[in-house]
C-alpha atoms as a PDB file:
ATOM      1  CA  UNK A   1     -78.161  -9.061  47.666  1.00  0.00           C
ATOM      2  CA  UNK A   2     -74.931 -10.609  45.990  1.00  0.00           C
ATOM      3  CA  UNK A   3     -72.823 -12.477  47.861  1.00  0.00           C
ATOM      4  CA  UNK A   4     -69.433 -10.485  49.146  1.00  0.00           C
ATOM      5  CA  UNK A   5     -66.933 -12.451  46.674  1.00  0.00           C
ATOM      6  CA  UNK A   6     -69.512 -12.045  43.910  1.00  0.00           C
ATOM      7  CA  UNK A   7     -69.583  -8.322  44.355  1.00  0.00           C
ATOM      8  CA  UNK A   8     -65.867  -8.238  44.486  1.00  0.00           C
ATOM      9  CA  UNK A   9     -66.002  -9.935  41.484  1.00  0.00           C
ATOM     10  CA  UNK A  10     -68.074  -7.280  39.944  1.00  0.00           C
ATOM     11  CA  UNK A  11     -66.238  -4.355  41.241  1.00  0.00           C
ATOM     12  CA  UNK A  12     -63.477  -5.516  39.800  1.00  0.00           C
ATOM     13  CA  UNK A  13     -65.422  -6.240  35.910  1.00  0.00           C
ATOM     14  CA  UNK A  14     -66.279  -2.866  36.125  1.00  0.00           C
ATOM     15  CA  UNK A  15     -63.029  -1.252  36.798  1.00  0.00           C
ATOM     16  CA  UNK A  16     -61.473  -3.002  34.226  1.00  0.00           C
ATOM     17  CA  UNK A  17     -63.829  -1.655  31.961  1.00  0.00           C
ATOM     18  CA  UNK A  18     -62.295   1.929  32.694  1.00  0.00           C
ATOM     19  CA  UNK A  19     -60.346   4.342  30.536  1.00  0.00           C
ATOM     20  CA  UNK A  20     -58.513   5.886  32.071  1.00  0.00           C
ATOM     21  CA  UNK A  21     -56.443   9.257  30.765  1.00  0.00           C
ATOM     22  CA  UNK A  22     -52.759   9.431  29.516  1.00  0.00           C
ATOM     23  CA  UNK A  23     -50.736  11.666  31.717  1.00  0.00           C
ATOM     24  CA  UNK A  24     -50.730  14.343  28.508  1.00  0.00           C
ATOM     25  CA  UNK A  25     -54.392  14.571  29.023  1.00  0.00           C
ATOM     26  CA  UNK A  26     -54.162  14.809  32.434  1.00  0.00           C
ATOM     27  CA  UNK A  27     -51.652  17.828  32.229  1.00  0.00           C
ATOM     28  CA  UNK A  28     -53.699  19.295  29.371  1.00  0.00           C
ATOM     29  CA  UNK A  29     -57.085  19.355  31.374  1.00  0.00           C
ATOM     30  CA  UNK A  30     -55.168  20.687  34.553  1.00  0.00           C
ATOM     31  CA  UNK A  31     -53.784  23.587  32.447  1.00  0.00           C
ATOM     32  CA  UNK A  32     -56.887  24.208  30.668  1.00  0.00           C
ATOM     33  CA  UNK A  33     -58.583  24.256  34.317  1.00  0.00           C
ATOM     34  CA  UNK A  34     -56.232  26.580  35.733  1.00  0.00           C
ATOM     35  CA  UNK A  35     -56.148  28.646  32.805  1.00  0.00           C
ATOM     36  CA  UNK A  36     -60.069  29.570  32.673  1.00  0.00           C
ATOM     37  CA  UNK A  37     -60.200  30.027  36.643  1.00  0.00           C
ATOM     38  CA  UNK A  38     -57.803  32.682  35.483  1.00  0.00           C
ATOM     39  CA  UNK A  39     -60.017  33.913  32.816  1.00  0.00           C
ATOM     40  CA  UNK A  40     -63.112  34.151  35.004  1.00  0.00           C
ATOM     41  CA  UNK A  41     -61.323  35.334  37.804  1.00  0.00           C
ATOM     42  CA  UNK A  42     -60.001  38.168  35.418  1.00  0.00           C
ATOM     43  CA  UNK A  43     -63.219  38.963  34.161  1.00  0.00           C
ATOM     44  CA  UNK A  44     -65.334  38.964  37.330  1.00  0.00           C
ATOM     45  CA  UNK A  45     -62.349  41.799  39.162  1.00  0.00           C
ATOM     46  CA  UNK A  46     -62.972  44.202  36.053  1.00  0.00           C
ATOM     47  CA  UNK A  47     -67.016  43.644  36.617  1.00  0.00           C
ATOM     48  CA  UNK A  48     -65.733  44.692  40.080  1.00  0.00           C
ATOM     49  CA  UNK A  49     -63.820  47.844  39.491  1.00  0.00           C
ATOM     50  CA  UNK A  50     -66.496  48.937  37.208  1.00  0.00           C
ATOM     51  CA  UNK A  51     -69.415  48.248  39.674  1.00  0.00           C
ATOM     52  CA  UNK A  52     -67.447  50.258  42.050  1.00  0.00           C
ATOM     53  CA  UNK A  53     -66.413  52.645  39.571  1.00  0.00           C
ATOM     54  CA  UNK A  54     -70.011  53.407  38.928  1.00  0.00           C
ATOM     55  CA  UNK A  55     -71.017  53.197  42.517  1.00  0.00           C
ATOM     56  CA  UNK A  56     -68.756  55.713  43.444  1.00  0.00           C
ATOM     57  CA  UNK A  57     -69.825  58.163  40.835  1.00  0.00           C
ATOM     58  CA  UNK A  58     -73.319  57.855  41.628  1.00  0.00           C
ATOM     59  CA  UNK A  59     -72.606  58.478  45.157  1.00  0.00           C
ATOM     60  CA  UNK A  60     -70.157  61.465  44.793  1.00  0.00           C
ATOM     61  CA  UNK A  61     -73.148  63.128  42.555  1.00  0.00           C
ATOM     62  CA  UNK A  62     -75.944  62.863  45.670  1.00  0.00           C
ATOM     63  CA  UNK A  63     -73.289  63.566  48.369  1.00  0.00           C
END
Protein backbone atom coordinates (compact mmCIF):
# COMPACT_ATOMS: atom_id res chain seq x y z
CA UNK A 1 0.00 0.00 0.00
CA UNK A 2 1.52 3.37 -1.42
CA UNK A 3 1.69 6.08 0.59
CA UNK A 4 -1.31 8.87 -0.03
CA UNK A 5 1.11 11.58 -1.76
CA UNK A 6 2.72 8.75 -3.73
CA UNK A 7 -0.60 7.66 -5.10
CA UNK A 8 -1.47 11.20 -5.86
CA UNK A 9 1.52 11.27 -7.58
CA UNK A 10 0.51 8.39 -9.69
CA UNK A 11 -2.95 9.43 -10.39
CA UNK A 12 -1.79 12.26 -11.68
CA UNK A 13 1.21 10.25 -14.21
CA UNK A 14 -1.54 8.49 -15.44
CA UNK A 15 -3.88 11.20 -16.36
CA UNK A 16 -1.40 12.94 -18.07
CA UNK A 17 -0.88 10.10 -20.10
CA UNK A 18 -4.55 10.61 -21.53
CA UNK A 19 -5.82 11.58 -24.95
CA UNK A 20 -8.27 13.03 -24.79
CA UNK A 21 -10.81 13.92 -27.97
CA UNK A 22 -11.04 17.27 -29.94
CA UNK A 23 -14.44 18.77 -29.59
CA UNK A 24 -15.01 17.71 -33.59
CA UNK A 25 -14.74 14.20 -32.44
CA UNK A 26 -16.75 14.67 -29.70
CA UNK A 27 -19.65 16.19 -31.87
CA UNK A 28 -18.99 13.55 -34.54
CA UNK A 29 -19.40 10.49 -32.10
CA UNK A 30 -22.54 12.24 -30.46
CA UNK A 31 -24.14 12.53 -33.94
CA UNK A 32 -23.12 9.23 -35.05
CA UNK A 33 -24.71 7.94 -31.59
CA UNK A 34 -27.84 9.65 -32.02
CA UNK A 35 -28.07 8.87 -35.51
CA UNK A 36 -27.99 4.86 -35.18
CA UNK A 37 -30.40 4.97 -31.99
CA UNK A 38 -32.48 6.39 -34.78
CA UNK A 39 -31.69 3.68 -37.13
CA UNK A 40 -32.41 0.87 -34.69
CA UNK A 41 -35.19 2.50 -33.27
CA UNK A 42 -36.58 2.73 -36.94
CA UNK A 43 -35.96 -0.69 -37.66
CA UNK A 44 -37.18 -2.41 -34.49
CA UNK A 45 -41.08 -0.20 -34.95
CA UNK A 46 -41.35 -1.77 -38.60
CA UNK A 47 -40.37 -5.41 -36.94
CA UNK A 48 -43.29 -4.16 -34.78
CA UNK A 49 -45.99 -3.29 -37.21
CA UNK A 50 -45.19 -6.37 -39.07
CA UNK A 51 -45.31 -8.73 -35.99
CA UNK A 52 -48.61 -7.20 -35.37
CA UNK A 53 -49.52 -7.12 -38.84
CA UNK A 54 -49.11 -10.83 -38.94
CA UNK A 55 -50.59 -11.40 -35.56
CA UNK A 56 -53.61 -9.87 -36.48
CA UNK A 57 -54.09 -11.83 -39.62
CA UNK A 58 -53.55 -15.00 -38.01
CA UNK A 59 -56.04 -14.17 -35.47
CA UNK A 60 -58.82 -12.72 -37.75
CA UNK A 61 -58.45 -16.26 -39.77
CA UNK A 62 -59.29 -18.56 -36.36
CA UNK A 63 -61.80 -15.97 -35.00
Amino acid sequence: MANPIQFISQVRAEVAKVVWPTRREVALTTVMVFLMAALAALFFSIVDLGIRWGLQGVLQVFS
